[in-house]
C-alpha atoms as a PDB file:
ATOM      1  CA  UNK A   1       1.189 -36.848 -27.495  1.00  0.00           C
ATOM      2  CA  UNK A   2       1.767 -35.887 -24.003  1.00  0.00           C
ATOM      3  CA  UNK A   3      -0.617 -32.706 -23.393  1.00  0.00           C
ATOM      4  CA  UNK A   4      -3.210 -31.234 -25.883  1.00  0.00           C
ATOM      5  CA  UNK A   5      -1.204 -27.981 -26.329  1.00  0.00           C
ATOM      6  CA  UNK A   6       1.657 -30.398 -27.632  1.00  0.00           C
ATOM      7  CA  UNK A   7      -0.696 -31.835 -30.469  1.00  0.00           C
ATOM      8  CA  UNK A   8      -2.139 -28.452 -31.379  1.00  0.00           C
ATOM      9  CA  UNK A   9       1.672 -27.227 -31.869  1.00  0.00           C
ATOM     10  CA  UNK A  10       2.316 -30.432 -33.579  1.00  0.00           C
ATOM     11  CA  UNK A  11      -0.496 -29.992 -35.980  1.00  0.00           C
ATOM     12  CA  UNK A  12       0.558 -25.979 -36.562  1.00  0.00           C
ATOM     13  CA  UNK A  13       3.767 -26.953 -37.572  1.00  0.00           C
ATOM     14  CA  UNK A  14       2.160 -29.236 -40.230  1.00  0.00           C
ATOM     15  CA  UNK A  15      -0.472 -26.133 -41.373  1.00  0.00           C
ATOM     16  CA  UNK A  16       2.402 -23.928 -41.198  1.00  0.00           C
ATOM     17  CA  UNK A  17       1.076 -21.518 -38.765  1.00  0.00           C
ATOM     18  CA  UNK A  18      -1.529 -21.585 -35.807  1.00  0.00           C
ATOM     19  CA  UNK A  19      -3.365 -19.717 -38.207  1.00  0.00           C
ATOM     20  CA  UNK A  20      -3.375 -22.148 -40.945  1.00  0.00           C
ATOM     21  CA  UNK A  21      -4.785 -25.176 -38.603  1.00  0.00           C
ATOM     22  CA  UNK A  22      -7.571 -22.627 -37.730  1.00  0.00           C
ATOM     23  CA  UNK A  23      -8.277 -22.743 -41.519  1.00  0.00           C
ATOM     24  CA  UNK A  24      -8.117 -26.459 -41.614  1.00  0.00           C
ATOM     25  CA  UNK A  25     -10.516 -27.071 -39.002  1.00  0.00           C
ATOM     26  CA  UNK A  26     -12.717 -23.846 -39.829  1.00  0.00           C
ATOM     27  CA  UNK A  27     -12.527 -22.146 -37.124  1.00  0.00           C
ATOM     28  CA  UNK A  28     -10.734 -18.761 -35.753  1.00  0.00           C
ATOM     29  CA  UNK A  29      -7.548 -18.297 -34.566  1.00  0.00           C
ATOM     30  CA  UNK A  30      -8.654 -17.428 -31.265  1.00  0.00           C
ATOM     31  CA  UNK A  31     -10.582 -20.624 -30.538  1.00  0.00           C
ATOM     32  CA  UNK A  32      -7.264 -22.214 -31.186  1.00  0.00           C
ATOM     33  CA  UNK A  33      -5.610 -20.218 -28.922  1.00  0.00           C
ATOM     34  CA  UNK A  34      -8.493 -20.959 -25.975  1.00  0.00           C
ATOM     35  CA  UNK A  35      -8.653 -25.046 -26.911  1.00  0.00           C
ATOM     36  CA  UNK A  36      -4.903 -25.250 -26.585  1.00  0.00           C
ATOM     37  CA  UNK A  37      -4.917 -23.375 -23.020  1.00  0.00           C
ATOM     38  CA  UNK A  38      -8.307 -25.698 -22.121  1.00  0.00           C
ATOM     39  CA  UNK A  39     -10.466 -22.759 -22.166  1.00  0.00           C
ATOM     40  CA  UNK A  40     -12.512 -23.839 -24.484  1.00  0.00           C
ATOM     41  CA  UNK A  41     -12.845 -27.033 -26.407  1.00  0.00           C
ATOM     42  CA  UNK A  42     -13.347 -28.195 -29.886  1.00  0.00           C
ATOM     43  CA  UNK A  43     -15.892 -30.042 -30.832  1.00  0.00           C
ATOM     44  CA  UNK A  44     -15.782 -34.189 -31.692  1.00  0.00           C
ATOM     45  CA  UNK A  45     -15.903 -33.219 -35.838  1.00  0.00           C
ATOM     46  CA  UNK A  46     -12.987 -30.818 -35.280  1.00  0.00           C
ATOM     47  CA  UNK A  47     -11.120 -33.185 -33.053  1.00  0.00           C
ATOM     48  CA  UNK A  48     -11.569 -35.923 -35.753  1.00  0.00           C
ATOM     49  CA  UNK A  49      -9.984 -33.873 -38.223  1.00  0.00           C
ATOM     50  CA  UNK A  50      -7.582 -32.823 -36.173  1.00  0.00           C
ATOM     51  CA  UNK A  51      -7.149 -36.430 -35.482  1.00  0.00           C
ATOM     52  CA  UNK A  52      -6.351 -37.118 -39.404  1.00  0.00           C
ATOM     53  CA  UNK A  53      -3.996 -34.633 -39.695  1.00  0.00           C
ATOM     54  CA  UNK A  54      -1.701 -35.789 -36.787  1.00  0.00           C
ATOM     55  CA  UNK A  55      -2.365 -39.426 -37.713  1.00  0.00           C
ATOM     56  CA  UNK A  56      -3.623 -40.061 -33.847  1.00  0.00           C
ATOM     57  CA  UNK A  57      -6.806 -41.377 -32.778  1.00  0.00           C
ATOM     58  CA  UNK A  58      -9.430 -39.048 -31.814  1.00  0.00           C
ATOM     59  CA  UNK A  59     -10.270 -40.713 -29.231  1.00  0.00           C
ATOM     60  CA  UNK A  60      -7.296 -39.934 -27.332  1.00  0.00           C
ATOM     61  CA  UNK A  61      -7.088 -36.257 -28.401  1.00  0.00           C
ATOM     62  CA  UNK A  62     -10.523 -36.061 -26.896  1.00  0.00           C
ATOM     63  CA  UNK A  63      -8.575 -37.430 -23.728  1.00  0.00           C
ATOM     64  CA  UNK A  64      -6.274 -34.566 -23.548  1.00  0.00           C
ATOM     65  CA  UNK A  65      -8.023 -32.363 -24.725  1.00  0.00           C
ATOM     66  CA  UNK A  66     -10.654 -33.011 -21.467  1.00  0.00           C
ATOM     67  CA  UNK A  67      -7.500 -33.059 -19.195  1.00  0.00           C
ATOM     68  CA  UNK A  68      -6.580 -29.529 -20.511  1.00  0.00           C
ATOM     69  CA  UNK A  69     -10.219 -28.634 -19.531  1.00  0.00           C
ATOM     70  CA  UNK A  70     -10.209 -30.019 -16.390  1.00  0.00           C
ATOM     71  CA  UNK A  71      -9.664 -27.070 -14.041  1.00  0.00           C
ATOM     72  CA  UNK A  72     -12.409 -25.201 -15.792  1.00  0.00           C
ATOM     73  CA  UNK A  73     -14.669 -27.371 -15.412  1.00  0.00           C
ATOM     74  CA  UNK A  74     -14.157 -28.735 -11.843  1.00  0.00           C
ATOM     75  CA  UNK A  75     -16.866 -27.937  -9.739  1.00  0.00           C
ATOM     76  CA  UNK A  76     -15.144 -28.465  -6.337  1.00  0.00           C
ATOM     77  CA  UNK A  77     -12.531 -25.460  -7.245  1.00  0.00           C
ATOM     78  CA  UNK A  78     -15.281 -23.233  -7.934  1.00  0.00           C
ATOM     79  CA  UNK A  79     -17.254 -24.453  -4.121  1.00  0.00           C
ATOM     80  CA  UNK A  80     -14.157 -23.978  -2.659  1.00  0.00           C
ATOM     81  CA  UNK A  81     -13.706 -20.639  -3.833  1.00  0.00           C
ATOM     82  CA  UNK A  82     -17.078 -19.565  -2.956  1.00  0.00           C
ATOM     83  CA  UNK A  83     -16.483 -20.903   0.650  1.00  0.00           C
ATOM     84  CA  UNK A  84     -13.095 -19.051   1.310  1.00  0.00           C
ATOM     85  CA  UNK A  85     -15.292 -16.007  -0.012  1.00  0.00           C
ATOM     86  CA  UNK A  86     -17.589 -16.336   2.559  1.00  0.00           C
ATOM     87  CA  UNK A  87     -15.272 -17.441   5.637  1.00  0.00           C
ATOM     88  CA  UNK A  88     -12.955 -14.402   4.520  1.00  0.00           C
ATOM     89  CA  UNK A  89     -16.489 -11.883   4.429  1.00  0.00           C
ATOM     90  CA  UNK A  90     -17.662 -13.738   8.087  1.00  0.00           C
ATOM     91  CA  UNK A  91     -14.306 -12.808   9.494  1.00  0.00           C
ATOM     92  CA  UNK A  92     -13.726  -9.415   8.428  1.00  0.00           C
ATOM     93  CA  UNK A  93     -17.377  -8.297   9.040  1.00  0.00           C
ATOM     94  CA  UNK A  94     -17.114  -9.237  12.468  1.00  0.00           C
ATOM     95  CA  UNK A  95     -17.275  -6.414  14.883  1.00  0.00           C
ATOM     96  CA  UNK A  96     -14.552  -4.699  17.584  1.00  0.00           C
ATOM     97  CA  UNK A  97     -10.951  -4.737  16.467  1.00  0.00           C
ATOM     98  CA  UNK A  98     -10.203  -7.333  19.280  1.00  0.00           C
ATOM     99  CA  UNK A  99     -12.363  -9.412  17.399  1.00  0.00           C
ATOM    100  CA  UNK A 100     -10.455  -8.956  14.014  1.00  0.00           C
ATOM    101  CA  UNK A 101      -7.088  -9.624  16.026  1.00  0.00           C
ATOM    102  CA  UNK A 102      -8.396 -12.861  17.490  1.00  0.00           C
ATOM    103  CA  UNK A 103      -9.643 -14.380  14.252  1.00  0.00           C
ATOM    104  CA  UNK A 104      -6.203 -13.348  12.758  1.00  0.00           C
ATOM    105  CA  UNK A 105      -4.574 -15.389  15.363  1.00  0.00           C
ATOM    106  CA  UNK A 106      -2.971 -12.268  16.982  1.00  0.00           C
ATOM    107  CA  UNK A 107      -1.582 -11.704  20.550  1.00  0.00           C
ATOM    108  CA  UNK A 108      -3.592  -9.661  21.795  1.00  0.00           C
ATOM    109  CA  UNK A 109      -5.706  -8.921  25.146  1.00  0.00           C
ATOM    110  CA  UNK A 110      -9.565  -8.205  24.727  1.00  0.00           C
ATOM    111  CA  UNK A 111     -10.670  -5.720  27.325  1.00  0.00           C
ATOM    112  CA  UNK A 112     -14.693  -6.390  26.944  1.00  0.00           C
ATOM    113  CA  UNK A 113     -13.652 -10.418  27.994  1.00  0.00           C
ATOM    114  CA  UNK A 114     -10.883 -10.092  29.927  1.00  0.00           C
ATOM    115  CA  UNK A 115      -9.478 -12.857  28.356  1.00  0.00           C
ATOM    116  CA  UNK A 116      -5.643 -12.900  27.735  1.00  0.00           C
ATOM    117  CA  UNK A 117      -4.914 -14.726  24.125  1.00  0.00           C
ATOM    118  CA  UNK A 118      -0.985 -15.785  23.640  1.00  0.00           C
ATOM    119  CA  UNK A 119      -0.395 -17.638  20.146  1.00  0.00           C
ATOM    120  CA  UNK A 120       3.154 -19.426  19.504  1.00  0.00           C
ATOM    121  CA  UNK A 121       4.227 -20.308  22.776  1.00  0.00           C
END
């Protein structure tokens, strides 16, 4: 198996349907749908069974399956985020419209300074 949506196909086609592997593991249909875009995972039981039927080891299914979780759960993605968030609200909250076109990198000439900005040359 390559990914963990590959083996969750694989193992459909065997049930017959996505619907029929939900049955087969006891689950819903939607929690099949949100394992196999690693939104939300299945359990070790479930992965063991799923295991059986595709005649892999678990413990590699487990493997994918935690790559296919990975951007969910990465906590540096979800810092970064909340730090653009809070440059971009610094920036635009700052006062005067000279201000804005500085931060924006624009030329521009700020009459309050005096100060003549030229970007790009």
């Amino acid at each position: 198996m390559k990914t963990f949506k590959n083996a969750i196909d694989k193992a459909a086609d065997l049930c017959g349907s996505q619907r029929g592997l939900a049955e087969r593991l006891g689950v819903k249909e939607q929690q099949i749908s949100a394992a196999k875009l690693g939104k939300q995972p299945l359990n070790k039981e479930r992965i063991a069974v799923l295991g059986c039927l595709l005649d892999t080891d678990p413990a590699e299914l487990w493997e994918l399956q935690e790559i296919a979780n990975l951007p969910r759960r990465n906590p540096f993605l979800h810092a970064a985020s909340a730090m653009l968030s809070a440059f971009l609200c610094v920036i635009l909250s700052v006062g005067g419209n000279d201000a804005k076109a500085d931060a924006y990198g624009a030329n521009c000439i700020s009459e309050r300074s005096g100060i003549v900005h030229i970007v790009g040359k």
